[in-house]
Protein backbone atom coordinates (compact mmCIF):
# COMPACT_ATOMS: atom_id res chain seq x y z
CA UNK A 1 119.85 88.88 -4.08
CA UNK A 2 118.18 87.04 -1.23
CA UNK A 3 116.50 83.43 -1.89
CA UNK A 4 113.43 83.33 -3.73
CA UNK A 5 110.33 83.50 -1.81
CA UNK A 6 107.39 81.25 -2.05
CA UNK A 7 104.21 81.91 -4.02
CA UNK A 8 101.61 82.31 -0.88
CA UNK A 9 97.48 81.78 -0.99
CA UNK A 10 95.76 85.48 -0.87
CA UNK A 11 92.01 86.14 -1.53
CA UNK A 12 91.14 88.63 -4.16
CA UNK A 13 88.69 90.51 -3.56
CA UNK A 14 88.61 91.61 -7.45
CA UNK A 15 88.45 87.78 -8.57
CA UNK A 16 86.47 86.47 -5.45
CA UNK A 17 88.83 83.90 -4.92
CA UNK A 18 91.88 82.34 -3.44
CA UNK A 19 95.01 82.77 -5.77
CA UNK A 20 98.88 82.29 -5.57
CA UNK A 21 100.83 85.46 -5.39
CA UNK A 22 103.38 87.16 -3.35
CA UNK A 23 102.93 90.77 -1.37
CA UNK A 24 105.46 93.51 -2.52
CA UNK A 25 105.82 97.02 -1.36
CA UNK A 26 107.38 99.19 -4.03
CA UNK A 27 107.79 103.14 -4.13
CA UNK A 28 107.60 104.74 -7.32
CA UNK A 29 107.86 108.08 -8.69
CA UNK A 30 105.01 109.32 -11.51
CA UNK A 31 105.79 112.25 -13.88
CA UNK A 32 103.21 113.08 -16.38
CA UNK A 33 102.34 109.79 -17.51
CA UNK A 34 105.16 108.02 -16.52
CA UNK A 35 105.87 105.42 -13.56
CA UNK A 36 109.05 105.04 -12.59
CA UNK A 37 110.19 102.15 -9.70
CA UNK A 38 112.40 103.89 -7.00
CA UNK A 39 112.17 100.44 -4.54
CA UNK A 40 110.59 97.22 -4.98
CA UNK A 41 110.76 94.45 -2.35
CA UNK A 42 109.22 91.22 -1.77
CA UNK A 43 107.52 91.01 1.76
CA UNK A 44 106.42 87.94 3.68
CA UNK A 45 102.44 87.74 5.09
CA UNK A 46 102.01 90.00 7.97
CA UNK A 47 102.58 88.19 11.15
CA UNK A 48 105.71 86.37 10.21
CA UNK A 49 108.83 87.42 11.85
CA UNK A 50 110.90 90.03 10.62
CA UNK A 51 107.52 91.64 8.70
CA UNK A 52 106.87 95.01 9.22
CA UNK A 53 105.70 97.17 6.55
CA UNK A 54 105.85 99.99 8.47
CA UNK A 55 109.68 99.50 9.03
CA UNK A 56 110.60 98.37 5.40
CA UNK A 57 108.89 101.39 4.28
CA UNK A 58 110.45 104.29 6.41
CA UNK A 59 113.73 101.84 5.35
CA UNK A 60 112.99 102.52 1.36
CA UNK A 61 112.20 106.01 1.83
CA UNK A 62 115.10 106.36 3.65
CA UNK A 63 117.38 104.80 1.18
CA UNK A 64 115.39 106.79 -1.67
CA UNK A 65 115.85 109.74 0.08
CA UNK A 66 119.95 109.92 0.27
CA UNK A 67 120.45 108.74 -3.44
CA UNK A 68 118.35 111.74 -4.20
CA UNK A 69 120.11 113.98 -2.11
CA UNK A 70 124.09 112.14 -3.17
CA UNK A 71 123.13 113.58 -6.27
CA UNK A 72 122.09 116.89 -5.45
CA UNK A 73 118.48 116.49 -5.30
CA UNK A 74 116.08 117.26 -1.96
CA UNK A 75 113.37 114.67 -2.95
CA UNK A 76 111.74 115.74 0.67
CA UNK A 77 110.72 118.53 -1.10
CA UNK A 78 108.02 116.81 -2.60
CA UNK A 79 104.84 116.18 -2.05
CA UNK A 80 104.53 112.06 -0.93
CA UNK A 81 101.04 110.36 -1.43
CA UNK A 82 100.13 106.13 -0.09
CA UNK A 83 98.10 103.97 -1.58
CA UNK A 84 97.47 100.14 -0.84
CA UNK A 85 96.26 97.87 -3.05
């Protein structure tokens, strides 16, 4: 695993404030009740080099996509919903 990335200032718009955090983009798979994480990655701000969520996510998916089929499953058959937060 890479180096640890430092805690960056982001405005919350549900506390109204400036807090310490770090951005993430993860892909997860819900059945019933249940969240499962597929991919979870640690992202710098937008605007830094070598940050594109765009990439990193067709990346994941991508990655997702042939352990799925390795083991016999076409998870392309599925319906795929995005949500930021």
């Amino acid at each position: 695993m890479g180096a640890v990335k430092r805690l960056r200032s982001w405005y919350s718009g549900r506390f109204h404030q400036v807090l310490k955090g770090q951005n993430i983009l993860a892909v997860t798979l819900k059945v019933g009740d249940v969240v499962i994480p597929l991919c979870v990655r640690l992202v710098s701000k937008q605007g830094r080099a070598n940050t594109s969520k765009p990439t990193l996510l067709i990346e994941m998916m991508s990655e997702i996509a042939a352990f799925f089929s390795q083991h016999g499953i076409a998870i392309t058959d599925y319906p795929v919903t995005f949500d930021s937060w």
